[in-house]
Protein backbone atom coordinates (compact mmCIF):
# COMPACT_ATOMS: atom_id res chain seq x y z
CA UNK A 1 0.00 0.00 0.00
CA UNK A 2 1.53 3.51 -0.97
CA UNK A 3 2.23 5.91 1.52
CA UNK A 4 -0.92 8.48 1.03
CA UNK A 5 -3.36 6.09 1.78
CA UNK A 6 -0.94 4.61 4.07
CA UNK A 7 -0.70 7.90 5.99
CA UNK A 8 -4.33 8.45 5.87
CA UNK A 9 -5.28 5.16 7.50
CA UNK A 10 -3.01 5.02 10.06
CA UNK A 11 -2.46 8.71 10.85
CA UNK A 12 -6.89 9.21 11.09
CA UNK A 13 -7.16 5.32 12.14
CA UNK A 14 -4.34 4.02 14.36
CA UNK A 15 -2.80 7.32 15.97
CA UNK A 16 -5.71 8.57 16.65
CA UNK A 17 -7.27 5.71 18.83
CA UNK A 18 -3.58 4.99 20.51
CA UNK A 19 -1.62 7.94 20.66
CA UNK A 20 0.61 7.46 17.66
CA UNK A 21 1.99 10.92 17.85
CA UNK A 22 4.72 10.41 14.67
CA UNK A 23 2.28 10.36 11.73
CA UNK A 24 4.26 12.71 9.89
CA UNK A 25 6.53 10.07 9.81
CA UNK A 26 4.67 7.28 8.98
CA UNK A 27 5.66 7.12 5.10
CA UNK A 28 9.37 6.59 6.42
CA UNK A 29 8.20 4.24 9.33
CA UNK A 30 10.61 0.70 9.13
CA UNK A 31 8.04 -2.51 9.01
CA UNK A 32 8.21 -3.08 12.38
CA UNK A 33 7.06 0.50 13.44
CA UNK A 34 4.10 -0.12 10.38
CA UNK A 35 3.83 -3.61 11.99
CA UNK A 36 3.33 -2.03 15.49
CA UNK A 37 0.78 0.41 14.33
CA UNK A 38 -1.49 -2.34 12.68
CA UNK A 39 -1.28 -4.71 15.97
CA UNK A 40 -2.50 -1.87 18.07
CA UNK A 41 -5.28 -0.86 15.34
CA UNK A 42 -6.43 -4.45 15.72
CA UNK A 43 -6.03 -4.10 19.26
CA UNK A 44 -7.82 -0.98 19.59
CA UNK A 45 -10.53 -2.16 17.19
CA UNK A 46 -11.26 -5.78 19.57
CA UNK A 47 -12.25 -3.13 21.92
CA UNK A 48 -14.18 -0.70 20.22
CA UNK A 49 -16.96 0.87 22.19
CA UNK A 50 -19.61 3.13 20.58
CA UNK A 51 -20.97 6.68 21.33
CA UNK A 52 -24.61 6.39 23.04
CA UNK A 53 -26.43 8.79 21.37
CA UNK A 54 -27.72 9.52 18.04
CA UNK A 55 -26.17 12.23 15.83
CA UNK A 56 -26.45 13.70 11.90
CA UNK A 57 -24.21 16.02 9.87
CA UNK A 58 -23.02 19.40 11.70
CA UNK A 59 -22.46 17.48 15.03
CA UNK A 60 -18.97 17.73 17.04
CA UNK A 61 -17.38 16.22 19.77
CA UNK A 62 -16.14 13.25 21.29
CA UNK A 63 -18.93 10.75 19.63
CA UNK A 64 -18.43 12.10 16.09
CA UNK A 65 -14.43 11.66 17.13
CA UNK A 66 -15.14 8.16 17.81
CA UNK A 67 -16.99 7.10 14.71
CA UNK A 68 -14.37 8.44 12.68
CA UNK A 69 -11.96 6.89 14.33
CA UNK A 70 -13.95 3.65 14.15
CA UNK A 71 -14.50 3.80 10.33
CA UNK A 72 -11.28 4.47 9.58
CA UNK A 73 -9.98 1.84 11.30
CA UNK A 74 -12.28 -0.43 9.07
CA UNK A 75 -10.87 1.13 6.14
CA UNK A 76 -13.31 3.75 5.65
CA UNK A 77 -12.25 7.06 4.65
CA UNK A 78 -13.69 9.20 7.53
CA UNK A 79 -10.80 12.04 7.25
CA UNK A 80 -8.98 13.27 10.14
CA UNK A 81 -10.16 12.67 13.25
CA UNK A 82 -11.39 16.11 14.45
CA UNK A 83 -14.79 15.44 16.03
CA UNK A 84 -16.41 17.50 13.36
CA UNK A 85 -19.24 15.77 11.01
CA UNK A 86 -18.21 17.21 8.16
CA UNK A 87 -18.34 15.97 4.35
CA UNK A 88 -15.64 12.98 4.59
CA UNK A 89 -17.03 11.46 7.53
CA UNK A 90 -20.57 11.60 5.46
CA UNK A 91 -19.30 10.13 2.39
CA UNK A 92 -17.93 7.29 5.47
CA UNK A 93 -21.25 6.80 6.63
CA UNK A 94 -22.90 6.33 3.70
CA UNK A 95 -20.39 3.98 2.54
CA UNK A 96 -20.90 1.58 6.02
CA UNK A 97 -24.41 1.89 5.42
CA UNK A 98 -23.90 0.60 1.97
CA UNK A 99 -21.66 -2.21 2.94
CA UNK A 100 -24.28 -3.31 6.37
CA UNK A 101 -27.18 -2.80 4.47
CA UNK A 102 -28.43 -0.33 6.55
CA UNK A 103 -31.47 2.19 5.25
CA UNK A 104 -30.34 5.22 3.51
CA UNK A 105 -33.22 7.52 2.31
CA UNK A 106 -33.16 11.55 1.96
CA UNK A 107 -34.45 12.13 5.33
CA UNK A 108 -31.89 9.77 7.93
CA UNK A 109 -28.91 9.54 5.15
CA UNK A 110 -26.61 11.40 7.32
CA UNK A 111 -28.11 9.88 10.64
CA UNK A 112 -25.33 7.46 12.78
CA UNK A 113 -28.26 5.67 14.25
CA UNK A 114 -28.25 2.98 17.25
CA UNK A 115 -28.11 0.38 14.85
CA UNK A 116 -24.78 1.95 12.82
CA UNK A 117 -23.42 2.32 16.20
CA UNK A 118 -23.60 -1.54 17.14
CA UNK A 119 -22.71 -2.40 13.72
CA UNK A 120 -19.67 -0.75 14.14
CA UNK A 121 -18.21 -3.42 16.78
CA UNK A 122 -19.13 -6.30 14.84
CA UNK A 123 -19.11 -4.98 11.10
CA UNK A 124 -19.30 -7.27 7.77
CA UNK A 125 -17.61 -7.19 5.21
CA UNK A 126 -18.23 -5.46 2.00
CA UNK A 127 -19.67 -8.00 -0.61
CA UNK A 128 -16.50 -9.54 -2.86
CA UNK A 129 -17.67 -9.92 -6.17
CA UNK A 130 -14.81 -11.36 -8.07
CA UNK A 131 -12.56 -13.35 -5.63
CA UNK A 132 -10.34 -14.51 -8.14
CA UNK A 133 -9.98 -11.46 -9.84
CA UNK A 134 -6.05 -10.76 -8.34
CA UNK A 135 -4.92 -9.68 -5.32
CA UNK A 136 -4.18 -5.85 -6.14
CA UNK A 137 -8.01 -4.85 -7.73
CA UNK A 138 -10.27 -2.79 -7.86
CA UNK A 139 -14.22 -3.90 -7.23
CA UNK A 140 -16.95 -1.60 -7.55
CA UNK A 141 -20.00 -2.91 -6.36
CA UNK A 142 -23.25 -0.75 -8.30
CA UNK A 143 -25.99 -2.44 -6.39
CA UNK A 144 -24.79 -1.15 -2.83
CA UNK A 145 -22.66 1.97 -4.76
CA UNK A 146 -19.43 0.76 -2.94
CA UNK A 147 -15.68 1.00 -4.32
CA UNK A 148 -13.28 -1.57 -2.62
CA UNK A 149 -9.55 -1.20 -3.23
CA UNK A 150 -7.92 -5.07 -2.34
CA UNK A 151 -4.30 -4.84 -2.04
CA UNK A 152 -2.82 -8.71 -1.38
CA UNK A 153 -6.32 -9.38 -1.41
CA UNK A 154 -6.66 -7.63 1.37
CA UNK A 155 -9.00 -4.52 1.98
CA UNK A 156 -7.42 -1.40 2.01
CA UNK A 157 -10.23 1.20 1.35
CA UNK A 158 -13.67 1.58 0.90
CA UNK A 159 -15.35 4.25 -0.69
CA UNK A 160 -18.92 5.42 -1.21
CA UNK A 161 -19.86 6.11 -4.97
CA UNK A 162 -22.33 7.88 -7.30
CA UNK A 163 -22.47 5.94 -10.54
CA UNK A 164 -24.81 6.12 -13.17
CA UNK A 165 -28.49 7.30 -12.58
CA UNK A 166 -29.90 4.28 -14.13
CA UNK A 167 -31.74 6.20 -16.48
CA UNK A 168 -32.36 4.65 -20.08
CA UNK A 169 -31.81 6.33 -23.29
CA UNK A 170 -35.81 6.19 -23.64
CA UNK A 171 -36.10 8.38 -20.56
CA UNK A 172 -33.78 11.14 -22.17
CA UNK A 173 -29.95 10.59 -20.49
CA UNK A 174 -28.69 7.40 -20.97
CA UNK A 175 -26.72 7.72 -17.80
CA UNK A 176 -25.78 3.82 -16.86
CA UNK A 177 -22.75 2.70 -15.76
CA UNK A 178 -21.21 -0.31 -17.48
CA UNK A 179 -20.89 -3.68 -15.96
CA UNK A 180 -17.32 -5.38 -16.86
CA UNK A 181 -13.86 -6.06 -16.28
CA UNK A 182 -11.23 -3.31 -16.83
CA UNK A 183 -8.40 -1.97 -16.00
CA UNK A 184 -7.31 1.56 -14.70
CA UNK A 185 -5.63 2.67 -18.15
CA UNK A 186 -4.53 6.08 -17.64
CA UNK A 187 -4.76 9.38 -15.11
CA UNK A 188 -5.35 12.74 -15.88
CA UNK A 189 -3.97 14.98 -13.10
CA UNK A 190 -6.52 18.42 -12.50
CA UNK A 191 -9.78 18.98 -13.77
CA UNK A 192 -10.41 17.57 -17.40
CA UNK A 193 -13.59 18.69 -19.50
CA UNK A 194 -15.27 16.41 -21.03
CA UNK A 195 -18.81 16.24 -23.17
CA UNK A 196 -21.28 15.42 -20.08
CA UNK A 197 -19.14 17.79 -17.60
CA UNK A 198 -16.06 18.21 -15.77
CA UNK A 199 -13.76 15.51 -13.33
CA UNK A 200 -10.97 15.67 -11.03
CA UNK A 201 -8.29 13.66 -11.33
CA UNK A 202 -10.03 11.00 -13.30
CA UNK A 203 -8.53 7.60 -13.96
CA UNK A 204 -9.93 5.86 -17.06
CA UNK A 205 -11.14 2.47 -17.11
CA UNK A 206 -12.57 3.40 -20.50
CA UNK A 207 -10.99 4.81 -23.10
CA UNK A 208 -10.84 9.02 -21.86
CA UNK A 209 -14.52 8.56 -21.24
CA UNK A 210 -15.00 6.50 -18.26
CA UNK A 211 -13.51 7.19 -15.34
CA UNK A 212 -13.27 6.97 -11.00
CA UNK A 213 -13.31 10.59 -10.57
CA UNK A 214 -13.36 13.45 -8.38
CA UNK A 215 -16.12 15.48 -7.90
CA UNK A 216 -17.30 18.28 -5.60
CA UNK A 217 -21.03 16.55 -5.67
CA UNK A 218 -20.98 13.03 -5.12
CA UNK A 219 -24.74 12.07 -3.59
CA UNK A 220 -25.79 9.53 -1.61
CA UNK A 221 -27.61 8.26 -4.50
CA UNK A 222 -26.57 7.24 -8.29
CA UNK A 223 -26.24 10.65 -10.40
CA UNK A 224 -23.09 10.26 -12.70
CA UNK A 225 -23.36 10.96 -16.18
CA UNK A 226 -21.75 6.61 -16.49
CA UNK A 227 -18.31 7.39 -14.38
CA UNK A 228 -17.75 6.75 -11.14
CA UNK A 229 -17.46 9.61 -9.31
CA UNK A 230 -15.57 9.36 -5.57
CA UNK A 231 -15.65 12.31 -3.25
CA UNK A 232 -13.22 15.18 -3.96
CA UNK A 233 -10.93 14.61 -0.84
CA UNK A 234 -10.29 10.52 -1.87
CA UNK A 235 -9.55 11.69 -5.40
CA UNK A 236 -6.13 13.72 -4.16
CA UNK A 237 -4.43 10.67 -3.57
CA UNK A 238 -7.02 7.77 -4.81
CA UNK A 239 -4.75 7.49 -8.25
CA UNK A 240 -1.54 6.75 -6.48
CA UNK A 241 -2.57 4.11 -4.60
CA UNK A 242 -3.30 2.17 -7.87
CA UNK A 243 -1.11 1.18 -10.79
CA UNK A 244 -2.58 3.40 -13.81
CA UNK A 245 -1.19 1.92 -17.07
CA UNK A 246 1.44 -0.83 -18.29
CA UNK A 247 1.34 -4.90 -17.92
CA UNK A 248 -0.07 -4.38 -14.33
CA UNK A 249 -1.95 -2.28 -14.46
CA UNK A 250 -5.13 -2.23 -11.31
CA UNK A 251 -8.03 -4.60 -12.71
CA UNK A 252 -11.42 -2.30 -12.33
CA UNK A 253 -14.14 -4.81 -11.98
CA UNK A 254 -17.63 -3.23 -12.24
CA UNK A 255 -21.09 -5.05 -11.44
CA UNK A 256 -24.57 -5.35 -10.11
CA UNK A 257 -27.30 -2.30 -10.58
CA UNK A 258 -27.46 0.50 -9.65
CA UNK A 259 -30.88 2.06 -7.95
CA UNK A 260 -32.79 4.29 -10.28
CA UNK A 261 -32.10 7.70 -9.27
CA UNK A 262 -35.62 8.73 -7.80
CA UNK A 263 -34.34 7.22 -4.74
CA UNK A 264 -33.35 10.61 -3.73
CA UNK A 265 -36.76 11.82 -3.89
């Protein structure tokens, strides 16, 4: 695993719940210090213990400190651990959601209910959908809107996505996400204009029109144009934690349905 993910992880995750004070350092830490750090995650993770109270998006304080904490010990990109609900720790929530098959709807989306808290002890997995696909891969999961990065077929992220709106050519837009297997064939750094819009830092799985992008709206609910977009923070480092290109490069493995987009109504 590369260093930016690596920091983000550990530094939000593992510092945060033990007192890791040299995550500035982490990138240069030797494989025992790295080794260290991942025993005590586990550690601190057998022993997880939830906030007691409800809270939505605009909270702060200790609870919202340890959710984030908590997700991004399960490989859930919260961003920093700062006790403030802000947009990454949303874009978290949704994503466990996804992956428990919790509710999401427009009114409770952004809701850490009693059941996400007692889910977060005792989580499951996200769904693997092509276990024999390699151990460095990419799945993204259109039926629960998930992105999981495997890295020695191991989890190393999970992401919540917005793919395409599921809405047919004979409805006016056409914008449907392909099901298939791919690969991540190039990256674009910056914003790149394209027919349906603009994306940030997109890496192609298509051609130079599909794409895991960035994006500064990426909704609970399925509302691409057919990429996959990824919230704007993940797509600053998402590309370097992937091999873009070449004989190796990072299968992209693309299935299920995704909701029709009324689901936001």
């Amino acid at each position: 695993m590369r260093y930016s993910v690596r920091r983000v992880l550990f530094c939000a995750g593992a510092a945060a719940a033990v007192g890791v004070s040299a995550c500035a350092q982490i990138g240069t830490a030797s494989a025992a210090q790295v080794a260290t750090a991942a025993h005590q995650v586990k550690t601190a993770a057998a022993t997880y213990v939830p906030p007691t109270h409800n809270f939505s998006f605009g909270a702060h304080g200790a609870a919202v400190k340890s959710v984030q904490r908590r997700l991004n010990q399960l490989h859930y990109y919260a961003g920093p651990v700062d006790g403030k609900y802000g947009s990454d720790t949303a874009q978290a929530v949704w994503a466990f959601k996804e992956a428990q098959g919790l509710p999401l709807n427009g009114a409770t989306h952004n809701l850490v209910t009693g059941k996400f808290r007692h889910d977060l002890i005792h989580p499951r997995m996200p769904k693997v959908l092509v276990p024999k696909g390699g151990s460095n891969r990419i799945e993204i999961n259109q039926s629960d809107e998930l992105l999981v990065l495997y890295r020695k077929n191991t989890v190393r992220l999970i992401l919540h996505v917005s793919s395409g709106g599921n809405c047919l050519i004979d409805q006016g837009c056409g914008w449907i996400t392909p099901d298939g297997n791919y690969k991540a064939l190039s990256f674009v750094p910056g914003w790149v204009t394209v027919p349906l819009g603009e994306m940030y830092n997109p890496v192609f799985f298509i051609g130079e029109a599909y794409a895991i992008h960035g994006e500064t709206i990426v909704p609970w609910y399925p509302d691409s144009h057919g990429c996959v977009r990824i919230w704007m923070d993940a797509a600053q480092w998402f590309h370097k934690d992937v091999t873009v290109g070449g004989k190796h490069a990072t299968p992209v493995y693309i299935r299920g349905t995704a909701p029709y987009s009324s689901l936001a109504n």
